[in-house]
Protein backbone atom coordinates (compact mmCIF):
# COMPACT_ATOMS: atom_id res chain seq x y z
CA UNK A 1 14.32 117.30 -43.74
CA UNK A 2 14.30 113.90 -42.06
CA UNK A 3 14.70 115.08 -38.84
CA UNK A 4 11.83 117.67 -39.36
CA UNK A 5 9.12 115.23 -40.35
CA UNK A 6 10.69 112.73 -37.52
CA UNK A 7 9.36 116.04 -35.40
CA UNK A 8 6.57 116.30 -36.90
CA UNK A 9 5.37 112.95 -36.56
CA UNK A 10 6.57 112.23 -32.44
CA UNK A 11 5.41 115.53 -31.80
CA UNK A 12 7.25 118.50 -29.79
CA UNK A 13 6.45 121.21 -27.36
CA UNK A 14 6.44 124.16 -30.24
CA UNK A 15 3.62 122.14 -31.82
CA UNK A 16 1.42 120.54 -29.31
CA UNK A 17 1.66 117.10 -30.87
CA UNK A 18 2.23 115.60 -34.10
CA UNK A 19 0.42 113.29 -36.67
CA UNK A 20 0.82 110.32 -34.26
CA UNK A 21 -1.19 112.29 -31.65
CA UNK A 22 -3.50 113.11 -34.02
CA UNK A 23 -4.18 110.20 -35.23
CA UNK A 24 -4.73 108.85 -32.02
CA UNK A 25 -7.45 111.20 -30.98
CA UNK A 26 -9.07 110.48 -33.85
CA UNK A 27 -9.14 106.62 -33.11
CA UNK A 28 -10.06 107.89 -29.97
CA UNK A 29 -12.79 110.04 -30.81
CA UNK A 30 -14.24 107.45 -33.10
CA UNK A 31 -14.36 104.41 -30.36
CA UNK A 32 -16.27 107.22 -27.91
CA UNK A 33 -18.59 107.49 -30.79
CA UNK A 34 -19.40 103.93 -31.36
CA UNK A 35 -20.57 103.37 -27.58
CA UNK A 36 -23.16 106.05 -27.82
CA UNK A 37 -26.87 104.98 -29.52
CA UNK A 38 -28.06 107.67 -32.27
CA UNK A 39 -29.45 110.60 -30.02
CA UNK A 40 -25.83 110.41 -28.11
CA UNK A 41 -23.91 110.19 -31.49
CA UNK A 42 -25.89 113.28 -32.44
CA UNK A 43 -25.10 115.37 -29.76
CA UNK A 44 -21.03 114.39 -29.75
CA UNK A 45 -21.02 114.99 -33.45
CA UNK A 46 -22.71 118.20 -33.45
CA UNK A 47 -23.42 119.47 -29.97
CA UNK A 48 -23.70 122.96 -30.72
CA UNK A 49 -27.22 121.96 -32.69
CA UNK A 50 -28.18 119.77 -30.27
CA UNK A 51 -28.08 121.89 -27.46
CA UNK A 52 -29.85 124.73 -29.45
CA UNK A 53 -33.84 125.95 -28.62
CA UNK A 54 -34.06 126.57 -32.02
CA UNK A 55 -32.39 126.75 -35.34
CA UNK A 56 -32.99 130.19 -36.28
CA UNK A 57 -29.16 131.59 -35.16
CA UNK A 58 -28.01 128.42 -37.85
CA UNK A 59 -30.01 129.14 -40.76
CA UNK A 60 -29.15 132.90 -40.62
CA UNK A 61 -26.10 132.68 -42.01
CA UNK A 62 -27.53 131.02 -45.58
CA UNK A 63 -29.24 133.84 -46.62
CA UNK A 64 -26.80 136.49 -44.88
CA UNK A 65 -23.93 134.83 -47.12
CA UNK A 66 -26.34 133.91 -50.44
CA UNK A 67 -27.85 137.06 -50.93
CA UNK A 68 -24.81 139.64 -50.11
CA UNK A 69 -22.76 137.35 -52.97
CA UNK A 70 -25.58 137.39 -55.20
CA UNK A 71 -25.80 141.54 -54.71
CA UNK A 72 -21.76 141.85 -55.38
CA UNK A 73 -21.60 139.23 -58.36
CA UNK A 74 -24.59 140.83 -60.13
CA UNK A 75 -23.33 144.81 -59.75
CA UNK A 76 -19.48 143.03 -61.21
CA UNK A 77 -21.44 141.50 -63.51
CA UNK A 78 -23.56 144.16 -64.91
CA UNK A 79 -20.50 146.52 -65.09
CA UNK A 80 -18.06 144.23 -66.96
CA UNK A 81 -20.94 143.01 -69.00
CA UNK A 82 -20.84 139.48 -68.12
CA UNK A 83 -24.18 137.55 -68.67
CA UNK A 84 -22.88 134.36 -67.39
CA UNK A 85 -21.96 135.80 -64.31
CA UNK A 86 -25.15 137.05 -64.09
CA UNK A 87 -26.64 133.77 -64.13
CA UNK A 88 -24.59 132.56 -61.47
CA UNK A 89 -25.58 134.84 -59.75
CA UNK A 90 -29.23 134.60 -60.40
CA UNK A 91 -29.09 130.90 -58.76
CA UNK A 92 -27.05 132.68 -55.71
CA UNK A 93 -30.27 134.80 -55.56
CA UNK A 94 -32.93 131.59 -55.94
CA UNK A 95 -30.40 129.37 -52.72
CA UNK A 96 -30.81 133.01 -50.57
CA UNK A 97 -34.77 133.51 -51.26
CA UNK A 98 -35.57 129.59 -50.38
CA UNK A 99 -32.61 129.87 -46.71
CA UNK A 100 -34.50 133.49 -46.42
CA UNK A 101 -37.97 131.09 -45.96
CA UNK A 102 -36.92 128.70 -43.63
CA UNK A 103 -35.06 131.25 -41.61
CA UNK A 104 -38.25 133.57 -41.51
CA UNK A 105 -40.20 130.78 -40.36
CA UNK A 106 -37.41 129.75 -37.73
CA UNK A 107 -37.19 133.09 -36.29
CA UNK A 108 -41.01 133.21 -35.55
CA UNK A 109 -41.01 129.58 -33.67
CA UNK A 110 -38.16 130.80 -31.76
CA UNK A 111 -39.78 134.42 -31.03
CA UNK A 112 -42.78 132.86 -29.49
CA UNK A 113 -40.67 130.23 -27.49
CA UNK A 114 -37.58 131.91 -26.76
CA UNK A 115 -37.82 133.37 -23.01
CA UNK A 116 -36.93 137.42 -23.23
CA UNK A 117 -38.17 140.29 -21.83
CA UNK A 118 -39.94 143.78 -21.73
CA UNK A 119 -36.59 145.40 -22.90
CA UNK A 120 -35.86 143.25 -25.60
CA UNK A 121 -39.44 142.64 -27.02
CA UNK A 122 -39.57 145.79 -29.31
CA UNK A 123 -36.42 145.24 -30.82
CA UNK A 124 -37.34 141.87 -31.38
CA UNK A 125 -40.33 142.90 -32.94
CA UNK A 126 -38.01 145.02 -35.54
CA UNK A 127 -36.05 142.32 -35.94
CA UNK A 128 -38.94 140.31 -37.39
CA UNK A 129 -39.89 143.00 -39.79
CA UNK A 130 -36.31 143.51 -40.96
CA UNK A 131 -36.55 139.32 -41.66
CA UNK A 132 -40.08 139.48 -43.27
CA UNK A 133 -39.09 142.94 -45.72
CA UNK A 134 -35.91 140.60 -46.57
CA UNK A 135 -37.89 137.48 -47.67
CA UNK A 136 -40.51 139.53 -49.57
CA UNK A 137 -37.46 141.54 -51.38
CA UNK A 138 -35.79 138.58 -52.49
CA UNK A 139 -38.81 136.62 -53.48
CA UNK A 140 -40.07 139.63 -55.48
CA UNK A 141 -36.33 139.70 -57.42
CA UNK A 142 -36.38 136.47 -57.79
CA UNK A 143 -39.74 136.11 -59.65
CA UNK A 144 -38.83 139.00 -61.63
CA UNK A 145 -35.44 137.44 -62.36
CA UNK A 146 -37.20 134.02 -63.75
CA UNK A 147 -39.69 135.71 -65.63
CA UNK A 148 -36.96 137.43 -67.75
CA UNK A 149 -35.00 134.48 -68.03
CA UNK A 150 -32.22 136.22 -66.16
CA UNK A 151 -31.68 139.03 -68.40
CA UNK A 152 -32.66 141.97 -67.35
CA UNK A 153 -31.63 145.49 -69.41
CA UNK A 154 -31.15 149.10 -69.76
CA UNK A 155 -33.21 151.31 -66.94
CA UNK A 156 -34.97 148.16 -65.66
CA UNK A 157 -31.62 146.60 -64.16
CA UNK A 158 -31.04 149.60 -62.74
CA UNK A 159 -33.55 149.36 -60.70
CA UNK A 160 -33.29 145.64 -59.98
CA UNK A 161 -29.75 146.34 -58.45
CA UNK A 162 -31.14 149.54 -56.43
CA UNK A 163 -33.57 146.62 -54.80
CA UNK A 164 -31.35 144.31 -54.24
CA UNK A 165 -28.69 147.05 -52.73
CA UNK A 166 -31.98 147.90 -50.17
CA UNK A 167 -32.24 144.40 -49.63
CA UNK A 168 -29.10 143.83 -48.30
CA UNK A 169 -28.55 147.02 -46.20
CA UNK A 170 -32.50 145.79 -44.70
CA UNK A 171 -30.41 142.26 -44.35
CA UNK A 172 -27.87 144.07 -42.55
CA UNK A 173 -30.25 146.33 -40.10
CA UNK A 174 -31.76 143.06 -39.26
CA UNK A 175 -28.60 141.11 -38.41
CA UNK A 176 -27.25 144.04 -36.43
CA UNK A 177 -30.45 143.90 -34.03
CA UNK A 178 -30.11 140.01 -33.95
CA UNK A 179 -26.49 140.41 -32.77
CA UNK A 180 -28.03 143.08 -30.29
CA UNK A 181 -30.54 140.46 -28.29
CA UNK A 182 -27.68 137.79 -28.33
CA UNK A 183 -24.28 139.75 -27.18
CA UNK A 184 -26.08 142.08 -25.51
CA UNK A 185 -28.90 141.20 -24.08
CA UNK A 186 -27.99 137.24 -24.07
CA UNK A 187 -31.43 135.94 -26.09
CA UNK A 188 -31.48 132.62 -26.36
CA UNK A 189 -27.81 131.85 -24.36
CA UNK A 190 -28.73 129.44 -21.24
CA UNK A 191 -25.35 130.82 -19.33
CA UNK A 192 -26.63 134.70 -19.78
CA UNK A 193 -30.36 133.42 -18.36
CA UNK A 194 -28.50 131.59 -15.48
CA UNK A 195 -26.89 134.37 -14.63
CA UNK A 196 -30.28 136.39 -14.79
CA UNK A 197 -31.89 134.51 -12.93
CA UNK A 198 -29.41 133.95 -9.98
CA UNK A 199 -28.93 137.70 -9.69
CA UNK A 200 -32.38 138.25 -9.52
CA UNK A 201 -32.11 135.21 -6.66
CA UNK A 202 -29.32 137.33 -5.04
CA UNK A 203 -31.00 140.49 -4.94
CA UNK A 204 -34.35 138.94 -3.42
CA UNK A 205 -31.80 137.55 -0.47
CA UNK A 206 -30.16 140.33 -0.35
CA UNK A 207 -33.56 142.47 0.12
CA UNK A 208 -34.74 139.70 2.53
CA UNK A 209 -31.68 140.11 5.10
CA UNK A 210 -31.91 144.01 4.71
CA UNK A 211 -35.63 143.61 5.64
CA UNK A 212 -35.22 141.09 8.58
CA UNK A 213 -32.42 143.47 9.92
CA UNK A 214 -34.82 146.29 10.12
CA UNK A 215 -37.16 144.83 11.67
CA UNK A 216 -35.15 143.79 14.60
């Protein structure tokens, strides 16, 4: 056992490093940070957000996560007949409305000042209905939801759930076509527009030379 943790802590080739060189990083890390002035901390701390357009790809995942939870949790709920579940639930609901909002908002600032084109305009159009159906589902549930106090009975919660079951397969038609304009089309990703843009540099050279040729 000693000479495991003696391993451990010097570090070894199976493990790439032990505590020691972990530790060290860290002291490392932490001394790189203290040199910078706020902006630079910012960006060394979190440089995924700081290099981002826009938020909108960030706060997706709130409402994605809240509301699916809040969907599964309720139908468990209802079927073992657990009311404090359901009231767990009901604040899972409440979180995924209010991320829903700001993520709605998000996705229209970054819509009007994310560059895309002709191809990917439509979809992104549907996209932006999926978002806005989403928001207005889950704000209409949750008004019902605190107007009942959270219990809701008998033919009337059946057709709560039914709601909330369209709400998250609109949630999930919506984050399909958002996947679409990223991995596909590259939305939003500065590598996939550099790219663009020097092929489209290529091809104009490439259509310059053939022209030049043909004329002599």
């Amino acid at each position: 056992m000693y000479n495991y943790l003696s391993f451990q802590i010097h570090g070894g080739a199976d493990h790439g490093g032990g505590i020691a060189e972990s530790v060290a990083s860290l002291l490392a890390f932490f001394e790189e940070l203290s040199s910078h002035d706020p902006e630079g901390i910012f960006s060394v701390l979190l440089p995924g957000i700081s290099s981002m357009d826009n938020i909108h790809p960030m706060l997706v995942h709130f409402p994605l996560a809240f509301l699916s939870t809040f969907f599964v949790l309720d139908l468990v709920a209802t079927l073992a007949k657990k009311q404090h579940w359901r009231n767990v639930a009901s604040w899972l609901l409440y979180l995924g409305a209010v991320s829903a909002a700001f993520t709605v908002m998000a996705g229209f600032i970054a819509a009007n000042t994310v560059p895309h084109g002709d191809d990917v305009h439509e979809i992104m159009e549907r996209h932006e209905h999926f978002g806005v159906s989403v928001l207005s589902l889950a704000a209409l549930l949750s008004v019902w939801r605190w107007k009942t106090g959270g219990v809701i009975q008998g033919g009337a919660n059946s057709f709560f759930l039914i709601l909330a079951g369209l709400l998250c397969i609109v949630m999930l038609l919506g984050a399909d076509l958002g996947g679409l304009m990223v991995y596909k089309y590259g939305v939003g990703v500065d590598a996939a527009q550099m790219q663009d843009a020097g092929a489209h540099e290529h091809q104009h050279d490439h259509e310059h030379e053939h022209e030049h040729q043909h004329q002599h």
